[in-house]
PDB file of N, CA and C in Angstrom:
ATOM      1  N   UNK A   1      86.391  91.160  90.196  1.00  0.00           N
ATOM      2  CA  UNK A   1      85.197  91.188  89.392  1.00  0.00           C
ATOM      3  C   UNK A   1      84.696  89.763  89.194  1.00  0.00           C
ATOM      4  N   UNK A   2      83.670  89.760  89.134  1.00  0.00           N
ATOM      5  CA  UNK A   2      83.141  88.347  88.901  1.00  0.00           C
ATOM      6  C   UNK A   2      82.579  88.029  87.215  1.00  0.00           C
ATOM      7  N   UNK A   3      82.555  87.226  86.986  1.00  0.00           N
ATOM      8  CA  UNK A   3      82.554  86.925  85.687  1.00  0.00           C
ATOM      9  C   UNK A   3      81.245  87.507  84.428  1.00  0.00           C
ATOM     10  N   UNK A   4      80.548  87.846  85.454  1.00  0.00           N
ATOM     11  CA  UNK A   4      79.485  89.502  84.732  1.00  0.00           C
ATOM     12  C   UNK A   4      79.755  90.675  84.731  1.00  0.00           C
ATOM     13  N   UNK A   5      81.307  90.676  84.975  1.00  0.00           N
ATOM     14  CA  UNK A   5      81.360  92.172  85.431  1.00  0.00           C
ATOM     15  C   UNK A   5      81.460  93.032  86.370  1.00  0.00           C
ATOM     16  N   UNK A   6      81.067  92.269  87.376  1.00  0.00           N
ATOM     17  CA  UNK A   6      80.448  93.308  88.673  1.00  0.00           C
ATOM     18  C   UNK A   6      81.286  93.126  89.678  1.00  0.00           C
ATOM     19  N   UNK A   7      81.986  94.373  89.871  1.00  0.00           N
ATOM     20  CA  UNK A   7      83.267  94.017  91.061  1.00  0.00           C
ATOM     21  C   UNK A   7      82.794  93.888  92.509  1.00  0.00           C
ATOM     22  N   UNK A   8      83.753  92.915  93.051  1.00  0.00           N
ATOM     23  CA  UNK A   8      83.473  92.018  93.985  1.00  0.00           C
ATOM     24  C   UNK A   8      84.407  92.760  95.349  1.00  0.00           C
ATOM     25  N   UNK A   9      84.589  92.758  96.419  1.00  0.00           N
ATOM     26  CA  UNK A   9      85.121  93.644  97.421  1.00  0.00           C
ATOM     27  C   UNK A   9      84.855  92.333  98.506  1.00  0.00           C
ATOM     28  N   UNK A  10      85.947  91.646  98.922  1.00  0.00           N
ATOM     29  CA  UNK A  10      85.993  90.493 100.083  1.00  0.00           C
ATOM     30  C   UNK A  10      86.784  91.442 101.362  1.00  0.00           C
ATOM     31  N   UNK A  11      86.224  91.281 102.347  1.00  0.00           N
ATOM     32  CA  UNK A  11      86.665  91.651 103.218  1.00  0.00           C
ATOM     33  C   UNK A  11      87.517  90.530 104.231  1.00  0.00           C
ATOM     34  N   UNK A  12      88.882  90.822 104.605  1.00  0.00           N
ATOM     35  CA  UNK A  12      89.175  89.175 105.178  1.00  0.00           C
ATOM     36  C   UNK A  12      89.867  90.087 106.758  1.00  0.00           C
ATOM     37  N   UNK A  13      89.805  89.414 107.535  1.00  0.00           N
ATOM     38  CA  UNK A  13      90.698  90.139 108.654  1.00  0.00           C
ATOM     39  C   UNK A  13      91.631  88.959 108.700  1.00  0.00           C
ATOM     40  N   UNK A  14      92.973  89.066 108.477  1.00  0.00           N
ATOM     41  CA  UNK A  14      93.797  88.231 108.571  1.00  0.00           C
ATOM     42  C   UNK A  14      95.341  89.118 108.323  1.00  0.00           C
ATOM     43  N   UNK A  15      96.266  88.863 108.711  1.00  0.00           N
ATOM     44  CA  UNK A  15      97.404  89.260 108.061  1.00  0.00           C
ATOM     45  C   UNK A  15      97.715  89.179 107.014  1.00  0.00           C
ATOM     46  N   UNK A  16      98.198  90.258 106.432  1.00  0.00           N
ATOM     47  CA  UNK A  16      98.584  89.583 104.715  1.00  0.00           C
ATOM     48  C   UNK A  16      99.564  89.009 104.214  1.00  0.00           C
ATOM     49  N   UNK A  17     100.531  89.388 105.610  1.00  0.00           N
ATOM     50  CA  UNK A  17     101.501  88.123 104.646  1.00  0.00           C
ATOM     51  C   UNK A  17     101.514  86.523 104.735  1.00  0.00           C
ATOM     52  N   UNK A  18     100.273  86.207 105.431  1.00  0.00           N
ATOM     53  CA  UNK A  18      99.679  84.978 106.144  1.00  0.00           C
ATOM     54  C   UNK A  18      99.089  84.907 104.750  1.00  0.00           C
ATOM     55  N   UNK A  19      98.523  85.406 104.125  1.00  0.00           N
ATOM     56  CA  UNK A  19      97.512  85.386 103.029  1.00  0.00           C
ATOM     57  C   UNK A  19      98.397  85.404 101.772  1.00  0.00           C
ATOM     58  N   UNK A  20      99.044  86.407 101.629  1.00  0.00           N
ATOM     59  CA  UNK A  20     100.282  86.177 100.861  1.00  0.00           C
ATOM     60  C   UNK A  20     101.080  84.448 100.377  1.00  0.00           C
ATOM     61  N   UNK A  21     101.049  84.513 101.487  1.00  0.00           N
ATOM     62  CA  UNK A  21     101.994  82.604 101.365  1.00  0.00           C
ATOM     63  C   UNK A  21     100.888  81.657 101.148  1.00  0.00           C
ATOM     64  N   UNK A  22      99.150  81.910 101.424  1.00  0.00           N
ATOM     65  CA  UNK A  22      98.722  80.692 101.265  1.00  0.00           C
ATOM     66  C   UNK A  22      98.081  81.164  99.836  1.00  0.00           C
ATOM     67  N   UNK A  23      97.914  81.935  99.407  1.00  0.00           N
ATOM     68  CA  UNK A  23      97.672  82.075  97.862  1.00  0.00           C
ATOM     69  C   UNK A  23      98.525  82.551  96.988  1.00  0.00           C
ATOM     70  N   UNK A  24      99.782  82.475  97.135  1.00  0.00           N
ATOM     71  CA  UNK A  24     100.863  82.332  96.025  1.00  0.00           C
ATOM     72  C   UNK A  24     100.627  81.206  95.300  1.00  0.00           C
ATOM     73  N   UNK A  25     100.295  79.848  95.719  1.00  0.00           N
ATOM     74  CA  UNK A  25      99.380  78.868  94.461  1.00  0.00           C
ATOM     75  C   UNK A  25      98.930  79.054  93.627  1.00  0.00           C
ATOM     76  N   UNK A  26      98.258  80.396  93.590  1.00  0.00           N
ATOM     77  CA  UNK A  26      96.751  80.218  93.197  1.00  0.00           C
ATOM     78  C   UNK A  26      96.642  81.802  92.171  1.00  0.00           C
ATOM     79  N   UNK A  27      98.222  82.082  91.856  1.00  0.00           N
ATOM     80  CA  UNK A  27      98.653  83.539  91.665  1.00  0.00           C
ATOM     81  C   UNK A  27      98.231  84.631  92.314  1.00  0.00           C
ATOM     82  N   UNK A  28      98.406  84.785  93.020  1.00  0.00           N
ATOM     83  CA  UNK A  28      98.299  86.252  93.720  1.00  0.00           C
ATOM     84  C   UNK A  28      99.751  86.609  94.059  1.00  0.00           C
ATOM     85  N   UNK A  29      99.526  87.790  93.633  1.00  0.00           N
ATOM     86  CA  UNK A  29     100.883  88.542  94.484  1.00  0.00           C
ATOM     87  C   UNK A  29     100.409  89.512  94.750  1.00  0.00           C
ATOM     88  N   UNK A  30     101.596  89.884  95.787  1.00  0.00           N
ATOM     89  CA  UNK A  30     101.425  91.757  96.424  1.00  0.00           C
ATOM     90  C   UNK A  30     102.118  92.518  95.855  1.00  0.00           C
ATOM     91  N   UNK A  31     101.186  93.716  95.816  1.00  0.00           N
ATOM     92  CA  UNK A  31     101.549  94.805  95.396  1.00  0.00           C
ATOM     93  C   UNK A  31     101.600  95.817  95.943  1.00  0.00           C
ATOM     94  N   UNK A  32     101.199  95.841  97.011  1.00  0.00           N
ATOM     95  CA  UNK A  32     101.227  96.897  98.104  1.00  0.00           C
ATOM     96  C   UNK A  32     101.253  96.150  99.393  1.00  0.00           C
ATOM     97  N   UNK A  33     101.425  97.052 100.302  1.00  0.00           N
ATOM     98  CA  UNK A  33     101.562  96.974 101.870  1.00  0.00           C
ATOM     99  C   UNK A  33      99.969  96.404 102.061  1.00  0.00           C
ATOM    100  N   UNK A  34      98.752  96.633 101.241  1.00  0.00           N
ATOM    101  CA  UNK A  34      97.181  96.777 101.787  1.00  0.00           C
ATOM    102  C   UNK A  34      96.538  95.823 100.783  1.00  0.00           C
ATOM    103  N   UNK A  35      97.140  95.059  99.557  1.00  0.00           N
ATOM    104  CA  UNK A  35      96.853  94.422  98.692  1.00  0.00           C
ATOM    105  C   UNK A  35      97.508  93.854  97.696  1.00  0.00           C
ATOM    106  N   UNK A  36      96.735  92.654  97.924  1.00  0.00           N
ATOM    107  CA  UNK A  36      97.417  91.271  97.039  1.00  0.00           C
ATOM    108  C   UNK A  36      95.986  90.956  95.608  1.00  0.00           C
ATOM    109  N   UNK A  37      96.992  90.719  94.054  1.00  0.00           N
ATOM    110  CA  UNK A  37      95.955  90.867  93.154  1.00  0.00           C
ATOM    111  C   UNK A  37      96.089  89.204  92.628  1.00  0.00           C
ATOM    112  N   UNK A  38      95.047  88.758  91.479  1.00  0.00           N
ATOM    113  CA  UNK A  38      95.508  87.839  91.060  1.00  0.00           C
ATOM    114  C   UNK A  38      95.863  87.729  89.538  1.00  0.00           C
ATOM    115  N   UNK A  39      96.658  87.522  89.379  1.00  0.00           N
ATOM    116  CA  UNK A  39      97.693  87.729  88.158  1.00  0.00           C
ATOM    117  C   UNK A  39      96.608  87.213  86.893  1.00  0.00           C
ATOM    118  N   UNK A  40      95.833  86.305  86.767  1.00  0.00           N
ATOM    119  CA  UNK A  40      95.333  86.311  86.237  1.00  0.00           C
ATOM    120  C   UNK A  40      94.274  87.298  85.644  1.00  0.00           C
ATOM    121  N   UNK A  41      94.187  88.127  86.426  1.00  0.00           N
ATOM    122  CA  UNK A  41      92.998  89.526  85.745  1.00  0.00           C
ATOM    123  C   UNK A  41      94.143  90.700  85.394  1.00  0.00           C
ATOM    124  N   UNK A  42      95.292  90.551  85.505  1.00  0.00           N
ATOM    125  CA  UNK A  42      96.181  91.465  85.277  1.00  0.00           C
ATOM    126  C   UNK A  42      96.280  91.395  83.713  1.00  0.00           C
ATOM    127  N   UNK A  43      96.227  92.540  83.048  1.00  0.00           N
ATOM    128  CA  UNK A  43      96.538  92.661  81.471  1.00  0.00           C
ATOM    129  C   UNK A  43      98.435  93.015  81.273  1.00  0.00           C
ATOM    130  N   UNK A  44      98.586  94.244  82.212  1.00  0.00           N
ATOM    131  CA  UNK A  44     100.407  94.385  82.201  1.00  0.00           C
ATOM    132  C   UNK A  44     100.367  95.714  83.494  1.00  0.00           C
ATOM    133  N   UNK A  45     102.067  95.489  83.597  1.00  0.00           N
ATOM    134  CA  UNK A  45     102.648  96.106  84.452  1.00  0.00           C
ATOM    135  C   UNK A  45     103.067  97.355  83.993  1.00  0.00           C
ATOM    136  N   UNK A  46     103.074  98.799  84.170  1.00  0.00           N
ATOM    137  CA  UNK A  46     103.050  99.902  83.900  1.00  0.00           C
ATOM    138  C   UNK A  46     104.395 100.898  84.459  1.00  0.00           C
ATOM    139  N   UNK A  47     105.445  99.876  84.934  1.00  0.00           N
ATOM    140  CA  UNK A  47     106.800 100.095  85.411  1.00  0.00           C
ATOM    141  C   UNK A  47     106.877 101.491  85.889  1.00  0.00           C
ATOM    142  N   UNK A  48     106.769 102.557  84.456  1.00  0.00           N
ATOM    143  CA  UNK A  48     107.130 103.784  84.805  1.00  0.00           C
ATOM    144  C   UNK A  48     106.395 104.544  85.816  1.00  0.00           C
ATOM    145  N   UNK A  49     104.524 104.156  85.620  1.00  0.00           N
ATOM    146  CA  UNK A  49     104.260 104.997  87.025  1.00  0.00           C
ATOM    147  C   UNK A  49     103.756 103.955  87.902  1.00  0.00           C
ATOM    148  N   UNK A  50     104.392 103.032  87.942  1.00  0.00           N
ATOM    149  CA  UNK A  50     104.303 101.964  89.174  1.00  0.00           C
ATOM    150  C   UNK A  50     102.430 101.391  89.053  1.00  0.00           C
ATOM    151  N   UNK A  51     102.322 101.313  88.439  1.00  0.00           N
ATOM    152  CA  UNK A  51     100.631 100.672  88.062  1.00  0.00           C
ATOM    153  C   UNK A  51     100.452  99.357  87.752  1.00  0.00           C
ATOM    154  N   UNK A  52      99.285  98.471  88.271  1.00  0.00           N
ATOM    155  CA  UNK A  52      99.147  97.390  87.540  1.00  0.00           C
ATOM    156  C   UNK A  52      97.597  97.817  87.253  1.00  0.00           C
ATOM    157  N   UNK A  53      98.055  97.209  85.944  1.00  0.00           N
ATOM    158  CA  UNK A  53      96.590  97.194  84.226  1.00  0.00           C
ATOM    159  C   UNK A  53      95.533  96.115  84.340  1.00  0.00           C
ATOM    160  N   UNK A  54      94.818  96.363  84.745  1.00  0.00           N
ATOM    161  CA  UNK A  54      93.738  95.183  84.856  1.00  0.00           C
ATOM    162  C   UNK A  54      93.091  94.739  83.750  1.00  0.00           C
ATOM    163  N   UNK A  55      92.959  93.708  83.318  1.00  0.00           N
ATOM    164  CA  UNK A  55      92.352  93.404  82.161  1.00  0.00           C
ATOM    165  C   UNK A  55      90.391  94.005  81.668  1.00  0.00           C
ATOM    166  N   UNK A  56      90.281  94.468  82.732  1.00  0.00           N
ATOM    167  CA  UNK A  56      88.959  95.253  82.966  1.00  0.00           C
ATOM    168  C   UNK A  56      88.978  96.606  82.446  1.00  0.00           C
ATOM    169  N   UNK A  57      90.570  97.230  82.523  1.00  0.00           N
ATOM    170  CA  UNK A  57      90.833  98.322  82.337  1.00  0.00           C
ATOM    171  C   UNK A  57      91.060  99.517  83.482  1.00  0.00           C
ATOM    172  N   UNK A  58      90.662  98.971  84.482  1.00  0.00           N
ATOM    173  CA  UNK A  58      91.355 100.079  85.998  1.00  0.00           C
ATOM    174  C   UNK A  58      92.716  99.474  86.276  1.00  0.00           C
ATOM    175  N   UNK A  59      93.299 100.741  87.121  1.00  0.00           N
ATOM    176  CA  UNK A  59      94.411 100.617  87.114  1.00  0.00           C
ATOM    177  C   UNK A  59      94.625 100.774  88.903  1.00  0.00           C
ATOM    178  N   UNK A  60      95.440 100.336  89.509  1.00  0.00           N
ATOM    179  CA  UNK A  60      95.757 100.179  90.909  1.00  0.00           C
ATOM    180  C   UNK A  60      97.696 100.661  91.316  1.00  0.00           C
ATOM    181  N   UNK A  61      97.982 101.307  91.860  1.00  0.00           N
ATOM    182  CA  UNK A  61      99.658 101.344  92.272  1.00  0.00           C
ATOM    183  C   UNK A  61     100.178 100.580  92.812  1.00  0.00           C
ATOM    184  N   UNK A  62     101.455  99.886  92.377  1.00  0.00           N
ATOM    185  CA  UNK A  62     102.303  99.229  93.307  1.00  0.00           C
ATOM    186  C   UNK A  62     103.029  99.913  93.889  1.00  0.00           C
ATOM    187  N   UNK A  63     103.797  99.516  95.074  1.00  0.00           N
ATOM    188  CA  UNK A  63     104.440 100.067  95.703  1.00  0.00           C
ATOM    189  C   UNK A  63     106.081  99.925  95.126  1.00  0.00           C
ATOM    190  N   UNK A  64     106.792 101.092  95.283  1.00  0.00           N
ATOM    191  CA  UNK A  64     108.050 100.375  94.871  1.00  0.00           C
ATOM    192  C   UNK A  64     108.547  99.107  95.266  1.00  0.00           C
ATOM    193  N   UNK A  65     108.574  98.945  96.909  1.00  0.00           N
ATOM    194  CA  UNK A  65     109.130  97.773  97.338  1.00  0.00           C
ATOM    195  C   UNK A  65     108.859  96.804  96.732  1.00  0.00           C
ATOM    196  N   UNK A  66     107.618  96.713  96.047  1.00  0.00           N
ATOM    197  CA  UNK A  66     106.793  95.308  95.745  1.00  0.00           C
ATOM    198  C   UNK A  66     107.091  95.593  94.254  1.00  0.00           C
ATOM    199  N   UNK A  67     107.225  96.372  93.702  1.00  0.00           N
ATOM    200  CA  UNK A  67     106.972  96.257  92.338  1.00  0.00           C
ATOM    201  C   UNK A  67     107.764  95.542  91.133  1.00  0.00           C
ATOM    202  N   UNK A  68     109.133  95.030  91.740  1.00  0.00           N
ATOM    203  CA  UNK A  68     110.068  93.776  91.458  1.00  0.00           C
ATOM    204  C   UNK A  68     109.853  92.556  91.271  1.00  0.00           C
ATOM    205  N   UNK A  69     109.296  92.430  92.658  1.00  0.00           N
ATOM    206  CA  UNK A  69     108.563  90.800  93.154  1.00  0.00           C
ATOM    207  C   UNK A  69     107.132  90.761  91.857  1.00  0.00           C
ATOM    208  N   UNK A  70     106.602  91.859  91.818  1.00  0.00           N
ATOM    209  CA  UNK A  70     105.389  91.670  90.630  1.00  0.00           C
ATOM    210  C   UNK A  70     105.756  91.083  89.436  1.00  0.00           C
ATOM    211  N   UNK A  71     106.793  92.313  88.654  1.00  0.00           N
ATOM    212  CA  UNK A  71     107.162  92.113  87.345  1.00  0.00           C
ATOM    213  C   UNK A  71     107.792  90.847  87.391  1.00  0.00           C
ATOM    214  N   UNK A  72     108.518  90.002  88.351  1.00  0.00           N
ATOM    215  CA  UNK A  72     109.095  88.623  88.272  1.00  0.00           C
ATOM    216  C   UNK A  72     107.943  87.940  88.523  1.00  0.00           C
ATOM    217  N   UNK A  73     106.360  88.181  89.317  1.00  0.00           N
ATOM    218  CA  UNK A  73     105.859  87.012  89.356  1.00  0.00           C
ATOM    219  C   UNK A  73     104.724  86.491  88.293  1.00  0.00           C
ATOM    220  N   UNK A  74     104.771  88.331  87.734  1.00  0.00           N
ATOM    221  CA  UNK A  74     104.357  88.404  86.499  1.00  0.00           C
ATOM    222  C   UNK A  74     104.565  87.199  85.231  1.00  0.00           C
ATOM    223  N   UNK A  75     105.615  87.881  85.587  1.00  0.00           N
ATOM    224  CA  UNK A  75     106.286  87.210  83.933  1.00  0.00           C
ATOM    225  C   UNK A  75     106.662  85.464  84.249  1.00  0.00           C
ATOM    226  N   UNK A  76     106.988  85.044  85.024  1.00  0.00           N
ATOM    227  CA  UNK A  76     106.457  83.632  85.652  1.00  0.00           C
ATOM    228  C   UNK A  76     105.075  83.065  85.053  1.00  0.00           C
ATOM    229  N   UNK A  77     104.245  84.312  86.016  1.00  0.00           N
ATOM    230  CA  UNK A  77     102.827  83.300  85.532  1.00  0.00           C
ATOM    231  C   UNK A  77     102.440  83.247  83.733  1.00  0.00           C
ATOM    232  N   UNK A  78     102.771  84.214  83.143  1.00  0.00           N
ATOM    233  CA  UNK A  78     103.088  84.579  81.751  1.00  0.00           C
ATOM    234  C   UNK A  78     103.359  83.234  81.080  1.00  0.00           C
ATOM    235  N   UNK A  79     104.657  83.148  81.153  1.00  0.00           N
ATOM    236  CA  UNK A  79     105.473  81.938  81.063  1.00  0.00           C
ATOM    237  C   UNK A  79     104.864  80.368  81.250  1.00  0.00           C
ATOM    238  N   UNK A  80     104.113  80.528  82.004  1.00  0.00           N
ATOM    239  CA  UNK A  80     103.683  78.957  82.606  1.00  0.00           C
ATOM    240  C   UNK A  80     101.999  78.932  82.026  1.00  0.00           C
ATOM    241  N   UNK A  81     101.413  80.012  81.540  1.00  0.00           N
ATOM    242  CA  UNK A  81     100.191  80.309  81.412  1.00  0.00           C
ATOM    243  C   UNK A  81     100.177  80.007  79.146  1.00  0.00           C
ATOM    244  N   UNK A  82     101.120  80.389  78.564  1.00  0.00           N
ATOM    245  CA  UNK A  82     101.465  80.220  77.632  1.00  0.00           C
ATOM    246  C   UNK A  82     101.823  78.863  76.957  1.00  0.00           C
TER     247      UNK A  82
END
């Protein structure tokens, strides 16, 4: 979303875990096999049905695999953001 509100949809053709490693800087993590978010628009992690809470108020699924690596990179950026 951009800062009026109005959600934004980038289209990139690239690999993601190429994309993954060059914006872990910049908080992003993955949460799925198809998408990487940035922690900063994240409000919280929803463990039980695998969801991340957007501070907008929609909600998106993580994948199990990923959903570890979140809640740790979560609570990192938490931590350092505080």
């Amino acid at each position: 979303m951009d800062e009026y509100g109005s959600q934004i949809h980038i289209k990139v053709r690239a690999v993601i875990g190429d994309l993954e490693s060059e914006l872990a800087e910049y908080d992003f993590s993955r949460v799925h096999k198809k998408y990487l978010v940035n922690l900063s628009h994240v409000f919280n992690l929803d463990m039980k049905n695998d969801e991340v809470i957007f501070k907008q108020g929609f909600r998106l699924t993580m994948s199990r695999k990923y959903k570890h690596m979140v809640d740790t990179d979560f609570s990192k950026y938490l931590r350092e953001t505080i």
